[in-house]
Protein backbone atom coordinates (compact mmCIF):
# COMPACT_ATOMS: atom_id res chain seq x y z
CA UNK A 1 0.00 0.00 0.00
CA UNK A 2 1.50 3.16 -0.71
CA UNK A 3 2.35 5.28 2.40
CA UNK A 4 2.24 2.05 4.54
CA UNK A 5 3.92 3.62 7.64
CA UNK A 6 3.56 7.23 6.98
CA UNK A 7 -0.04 7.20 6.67
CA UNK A 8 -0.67 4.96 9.27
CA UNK A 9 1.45 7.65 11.56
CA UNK A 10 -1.07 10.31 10.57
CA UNK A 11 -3.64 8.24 11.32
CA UNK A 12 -2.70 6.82 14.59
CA UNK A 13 -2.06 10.63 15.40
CA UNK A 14 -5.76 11.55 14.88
CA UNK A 15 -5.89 9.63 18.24
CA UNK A 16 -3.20 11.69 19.72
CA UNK A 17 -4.98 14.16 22.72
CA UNK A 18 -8.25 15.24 24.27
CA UNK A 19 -7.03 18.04 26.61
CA UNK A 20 -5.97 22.28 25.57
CA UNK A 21 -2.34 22.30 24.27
CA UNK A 22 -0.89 23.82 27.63
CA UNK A 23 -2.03 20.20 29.45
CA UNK A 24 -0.40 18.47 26.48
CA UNK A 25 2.76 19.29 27.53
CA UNK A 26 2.35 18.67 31.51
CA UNK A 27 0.94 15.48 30.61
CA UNK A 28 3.10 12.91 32.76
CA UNK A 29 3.96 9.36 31.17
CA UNK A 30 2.26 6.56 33.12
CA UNK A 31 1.22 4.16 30.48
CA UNK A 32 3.84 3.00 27.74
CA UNK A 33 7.54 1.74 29.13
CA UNK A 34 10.76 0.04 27.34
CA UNK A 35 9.88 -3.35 25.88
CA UNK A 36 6.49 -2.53 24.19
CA UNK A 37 5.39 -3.45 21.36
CA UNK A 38 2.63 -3.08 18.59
CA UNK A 39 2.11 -4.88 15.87
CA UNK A 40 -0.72 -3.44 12.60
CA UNK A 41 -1.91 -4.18 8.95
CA UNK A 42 -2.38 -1.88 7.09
CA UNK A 43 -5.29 -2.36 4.23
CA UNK A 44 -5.72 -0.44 0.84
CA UNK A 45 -9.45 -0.52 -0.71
CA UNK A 46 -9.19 -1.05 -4.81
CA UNK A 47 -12.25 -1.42 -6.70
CA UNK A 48 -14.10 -2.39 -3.94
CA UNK A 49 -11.82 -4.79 -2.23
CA UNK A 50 -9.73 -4.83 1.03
CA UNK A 51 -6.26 -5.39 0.46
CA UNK A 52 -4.00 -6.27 2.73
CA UNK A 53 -0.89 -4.66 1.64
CA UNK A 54 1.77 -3.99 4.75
CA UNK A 55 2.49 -4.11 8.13
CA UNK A 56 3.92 -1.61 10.33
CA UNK A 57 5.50 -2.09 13.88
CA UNK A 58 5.37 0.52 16.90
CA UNK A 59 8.43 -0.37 19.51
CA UNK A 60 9.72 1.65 22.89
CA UNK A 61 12.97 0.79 23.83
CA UNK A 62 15.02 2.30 26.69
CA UNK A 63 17.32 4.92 25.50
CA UNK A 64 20.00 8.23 26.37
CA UNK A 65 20.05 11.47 25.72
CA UNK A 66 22.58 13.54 26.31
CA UNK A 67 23.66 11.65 29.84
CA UNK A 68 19.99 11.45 30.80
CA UNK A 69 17.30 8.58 30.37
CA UNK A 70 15.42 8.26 27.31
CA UNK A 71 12.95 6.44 25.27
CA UNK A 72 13.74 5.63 21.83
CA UNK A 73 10.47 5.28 19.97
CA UNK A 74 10.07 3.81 16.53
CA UNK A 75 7.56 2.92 13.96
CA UNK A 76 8.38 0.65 10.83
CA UNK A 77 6.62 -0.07 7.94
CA UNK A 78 6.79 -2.05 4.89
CA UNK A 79 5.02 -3.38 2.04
CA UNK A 80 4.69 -7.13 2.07
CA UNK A 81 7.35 -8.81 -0.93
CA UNK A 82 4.62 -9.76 -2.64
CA UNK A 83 2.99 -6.44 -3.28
CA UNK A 84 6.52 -4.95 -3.96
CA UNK A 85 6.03 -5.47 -7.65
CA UNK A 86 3.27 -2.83 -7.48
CA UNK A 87 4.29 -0.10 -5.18
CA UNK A 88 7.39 -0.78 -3.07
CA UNK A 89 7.53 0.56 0.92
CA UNK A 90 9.97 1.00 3.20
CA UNK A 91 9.49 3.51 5.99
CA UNK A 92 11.22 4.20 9.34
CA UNK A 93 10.01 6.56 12.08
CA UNK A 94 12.43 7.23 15.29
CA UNK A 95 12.35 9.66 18.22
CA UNK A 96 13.91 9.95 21.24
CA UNK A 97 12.08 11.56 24.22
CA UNK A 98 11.97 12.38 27.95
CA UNK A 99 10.97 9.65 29.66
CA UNK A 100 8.42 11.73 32.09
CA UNK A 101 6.84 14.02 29.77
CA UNK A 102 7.35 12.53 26.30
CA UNK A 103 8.95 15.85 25.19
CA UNK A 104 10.80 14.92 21.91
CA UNK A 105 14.18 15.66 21.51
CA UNK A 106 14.85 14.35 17.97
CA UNK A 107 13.07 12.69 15.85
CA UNK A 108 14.19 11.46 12.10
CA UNK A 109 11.82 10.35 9.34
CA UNK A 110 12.96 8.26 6.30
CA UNK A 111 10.03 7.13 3.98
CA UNK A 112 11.54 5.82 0.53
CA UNK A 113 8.08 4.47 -1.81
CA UNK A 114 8.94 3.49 -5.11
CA UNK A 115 10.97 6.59 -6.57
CA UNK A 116 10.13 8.88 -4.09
CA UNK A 117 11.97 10.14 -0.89
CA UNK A 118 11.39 11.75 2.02
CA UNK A 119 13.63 12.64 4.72
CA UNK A 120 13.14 14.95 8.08
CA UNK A 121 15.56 15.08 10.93
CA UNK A 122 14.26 17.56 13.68
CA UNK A 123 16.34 18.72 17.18
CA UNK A 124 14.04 20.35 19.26
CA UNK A 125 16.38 23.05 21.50
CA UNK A 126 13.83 23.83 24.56
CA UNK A 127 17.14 26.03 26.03
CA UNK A 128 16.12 28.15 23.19
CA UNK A 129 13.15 27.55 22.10
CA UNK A 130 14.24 26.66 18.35
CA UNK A 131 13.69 23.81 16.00
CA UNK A 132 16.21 23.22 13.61
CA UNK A 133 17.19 20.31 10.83
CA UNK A 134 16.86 19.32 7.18
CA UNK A 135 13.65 18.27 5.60
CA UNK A 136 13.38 16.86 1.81
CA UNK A 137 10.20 15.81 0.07
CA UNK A 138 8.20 15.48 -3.71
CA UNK A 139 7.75 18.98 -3.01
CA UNK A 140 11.28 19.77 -1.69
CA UNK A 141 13.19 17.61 -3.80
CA UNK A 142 16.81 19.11 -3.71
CA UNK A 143 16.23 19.28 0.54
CA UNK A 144 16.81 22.19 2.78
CA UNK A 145 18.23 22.57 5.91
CA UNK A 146 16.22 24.91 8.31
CA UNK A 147 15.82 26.76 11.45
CA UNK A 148 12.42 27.94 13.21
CA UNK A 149 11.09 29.39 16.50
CA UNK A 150 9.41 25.87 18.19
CA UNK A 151 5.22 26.38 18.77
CA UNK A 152 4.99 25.84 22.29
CA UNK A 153 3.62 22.45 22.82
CA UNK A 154 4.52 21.17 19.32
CA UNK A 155 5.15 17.40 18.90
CA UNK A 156 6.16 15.45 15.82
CA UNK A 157 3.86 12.54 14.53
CA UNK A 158 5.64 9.43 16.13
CA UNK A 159 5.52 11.77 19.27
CA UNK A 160 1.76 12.69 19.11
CA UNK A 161 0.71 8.97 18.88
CA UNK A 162 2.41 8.26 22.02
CA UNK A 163 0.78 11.35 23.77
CA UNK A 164 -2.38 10.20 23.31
CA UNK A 165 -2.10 7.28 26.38
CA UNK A 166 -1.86 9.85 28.91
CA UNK A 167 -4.74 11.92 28.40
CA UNK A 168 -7.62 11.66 30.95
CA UNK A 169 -10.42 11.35 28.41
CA UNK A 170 -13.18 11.26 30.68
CA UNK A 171 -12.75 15.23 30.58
CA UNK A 172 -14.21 15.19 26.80
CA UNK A 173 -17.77 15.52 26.01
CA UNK A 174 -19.41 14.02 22.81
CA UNK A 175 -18.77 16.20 20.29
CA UNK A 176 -16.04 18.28 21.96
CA UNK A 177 -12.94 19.49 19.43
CA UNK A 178 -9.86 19.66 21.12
CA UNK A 179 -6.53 21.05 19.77
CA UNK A 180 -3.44 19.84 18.64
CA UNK A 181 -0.27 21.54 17.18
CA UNK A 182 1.81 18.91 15.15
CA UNK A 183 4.98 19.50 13.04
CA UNK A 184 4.57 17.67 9.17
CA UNK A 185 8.00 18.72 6.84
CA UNK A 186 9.11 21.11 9.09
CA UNK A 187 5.72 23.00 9.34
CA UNK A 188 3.85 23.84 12.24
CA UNK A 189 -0.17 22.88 12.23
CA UNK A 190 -3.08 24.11 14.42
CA UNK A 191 -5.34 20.87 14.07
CA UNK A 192 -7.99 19.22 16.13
CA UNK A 193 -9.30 16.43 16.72
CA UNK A 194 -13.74 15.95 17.16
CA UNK A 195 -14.46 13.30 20.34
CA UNK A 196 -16.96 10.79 19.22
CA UNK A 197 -17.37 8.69 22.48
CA UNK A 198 -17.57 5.15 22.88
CA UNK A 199 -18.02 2.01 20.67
CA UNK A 200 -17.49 -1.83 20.51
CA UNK A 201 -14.73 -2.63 17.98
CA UNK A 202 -14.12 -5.99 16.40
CA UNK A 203 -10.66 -7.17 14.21
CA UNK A 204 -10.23 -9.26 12.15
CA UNK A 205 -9.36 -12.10 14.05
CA UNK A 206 -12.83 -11.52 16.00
CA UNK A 207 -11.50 -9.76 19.15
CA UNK A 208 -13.70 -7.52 20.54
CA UNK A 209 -12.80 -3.98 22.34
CA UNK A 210 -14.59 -1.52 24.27
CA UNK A 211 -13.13 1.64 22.27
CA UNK A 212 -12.94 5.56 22.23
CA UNK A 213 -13.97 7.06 19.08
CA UNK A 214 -12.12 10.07 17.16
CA UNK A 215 -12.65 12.46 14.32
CA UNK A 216 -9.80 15.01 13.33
CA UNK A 217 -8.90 17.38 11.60
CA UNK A 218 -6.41 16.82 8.71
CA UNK A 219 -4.17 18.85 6.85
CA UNK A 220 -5.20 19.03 2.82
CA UNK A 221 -2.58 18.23 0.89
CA UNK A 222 -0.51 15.51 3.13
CA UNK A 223 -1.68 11.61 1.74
CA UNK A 224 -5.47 13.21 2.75
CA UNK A 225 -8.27 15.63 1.22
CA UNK A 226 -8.49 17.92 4.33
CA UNK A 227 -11.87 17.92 6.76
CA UNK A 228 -12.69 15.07 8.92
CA UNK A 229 -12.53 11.97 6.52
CA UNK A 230 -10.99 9.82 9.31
CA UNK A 231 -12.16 7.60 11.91
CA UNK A 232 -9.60 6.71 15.13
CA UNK A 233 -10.82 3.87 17.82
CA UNK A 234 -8.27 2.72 20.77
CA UNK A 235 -9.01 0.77 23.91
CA UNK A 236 -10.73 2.49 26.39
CA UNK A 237 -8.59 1.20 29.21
CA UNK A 238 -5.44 2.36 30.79
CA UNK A 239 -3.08 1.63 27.61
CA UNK A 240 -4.99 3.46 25.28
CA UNK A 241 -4.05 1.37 22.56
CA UNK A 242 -5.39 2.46 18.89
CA UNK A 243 -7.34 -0.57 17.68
CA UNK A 244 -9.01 0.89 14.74
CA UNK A 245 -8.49 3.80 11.89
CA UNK A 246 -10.39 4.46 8.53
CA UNK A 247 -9.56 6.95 6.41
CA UNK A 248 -10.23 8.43 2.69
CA UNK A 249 -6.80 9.49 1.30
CA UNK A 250 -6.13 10.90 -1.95
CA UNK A 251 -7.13 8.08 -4.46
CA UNK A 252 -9.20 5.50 -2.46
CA UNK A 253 -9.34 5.04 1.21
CA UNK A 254 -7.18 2.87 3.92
CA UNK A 255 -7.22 1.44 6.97
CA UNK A 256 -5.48 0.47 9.76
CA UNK A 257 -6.11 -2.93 11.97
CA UNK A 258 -4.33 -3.74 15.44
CA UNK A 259 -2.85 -7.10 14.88
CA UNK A 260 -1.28 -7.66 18.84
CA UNK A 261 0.92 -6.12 21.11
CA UNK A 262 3.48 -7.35 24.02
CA UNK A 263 5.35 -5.59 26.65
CA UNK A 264 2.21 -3.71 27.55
CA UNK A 265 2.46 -1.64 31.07
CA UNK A 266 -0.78 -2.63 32.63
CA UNK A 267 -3.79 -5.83 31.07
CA UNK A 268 -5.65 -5.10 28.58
CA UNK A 269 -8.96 -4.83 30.04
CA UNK A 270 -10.94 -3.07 26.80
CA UNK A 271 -10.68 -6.43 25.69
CA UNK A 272 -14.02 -8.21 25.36
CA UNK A 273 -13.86 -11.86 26.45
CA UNK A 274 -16.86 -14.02 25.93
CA UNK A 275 -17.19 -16.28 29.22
CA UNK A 276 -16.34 -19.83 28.52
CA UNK A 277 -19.52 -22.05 28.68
């Protein structure tokens, strides 16, 4: 599927907060530690069918940063070998960030799809409240380096998705829109995301999971047509794990499918077992 891991990032970033941007960033990390991992497939709809086309893998490891504790987050994503022949993939995601808050600290991006490329490789200076780097895409094909002021409260993708576990969501009415400020190639957005409430999600592999339902935002232009064409679900328990995203994207429309995850902090209670007779 074109995109695999890139537009599964956007999408798993619709799910990203429910709270005003200055409790974004005060937000303190209780719910994903080193050793987790999630596992997604990622599904293109042609002419009516579901194809499964990729997979993409979200991992925390324990990390440094400049003498201090760290997590290294990643997200990898691929087109399966046998769908190469139509549309090649090969993403990779990484960040490092402070363990307590989830501030990022730098985060590089390396998509290469068929013949196109893009690269972004961020340092975010909170000494001086600049983000600098180099950021090539279609549209910036011969690359820049750059240097901006930093939003306050301004995460990158891989950063946002992580956010989103430890937001108190029982603040959120139905229908509330909530804001978000994410950096895409070295922009800064002012996005939101609509809260939906709750609904029962199943997979393919006919798990069940009591969910939270998003709609966001998106920015026209980036893999989507703008509006609120997307749909986010994740567990409404104390991992907030996404379960769920559907999306219309430029030609066609894709989603995303948890698959399993290990190395979780706490159970997954959202899960919905049927008692054994």
């Amino acid at each position: 599927m074109k995109h695999t891991a890139r537009t599964l990032l956007a999408l798993l970033a619709a799910a990203a907060t429910a709270m005003p941007l200055r409790a974004q960033c005060d937000d303190i990390n209780v719910t994903t530690h080193p050793g987790e991992v999630a596992r997604y497939h990622a599904y293109y709809n042609w002419h009516f069918i579901w194809m499964n086309a990729g997979e993409v893998t979200f991992a925390n490891r324990a990390a440094t940063y400049r003498g201090r504790p760290a997590y290294r987050l990643s997200a990898i994503g691929s087109t399966y070998k046998s769908y190469d022949f139509f549309y090649r993939v090969r993403d990779t995601f990484e960040v490092v960030v402070d363990t307590l808050t989830l501030q990022p600290y730098h985060f590089s991006q390396r998509n290469y799809e068929s013949d196109r490329v893009t690269l972004n490789d961020y340092r975010f200076d909170y000494d001086t409240q600049m983000l600098t780097g180099y950021t090539q895409s279609e549209d910036l094909p011969e690359g820049k380096h750059f240097s901006m002021a930093l939003p306050q409260c301004s995460f990158d993708v891989l950063t946002m998705v992580y956010k989103a576990r430890n937001i108190d969501f029982a603040q959120c009415a139905v229908g509330d829109k909530i804001p978000i400020r994410m950096i895409i190639n070295a922009q800064s957005y002012d996005l939101y995301i609509r809260y939906l409430g709750r609904e029962t999600i199943k997979t393919r592999t006919g798990r069940r999971f009591d969910c939270l339902k998003f709609s966001p935002l998106l920015v026209d232009g980036t893999l989507f047509k703008g509006g609120e064409d997307m749909t986010v679900w994740v567990t409404n328990d104390r991992n907030r794990v996404p379960i769920l995203v559907e999306a219309k994207v430029l030609i066609g429309s894709v989603k995303a499918m948890f698959v399993d995850a290990t190395g979780l902090k706490y159970p997954m209670t959202a899960e919905i077992v049927k008692p054994k007779k």
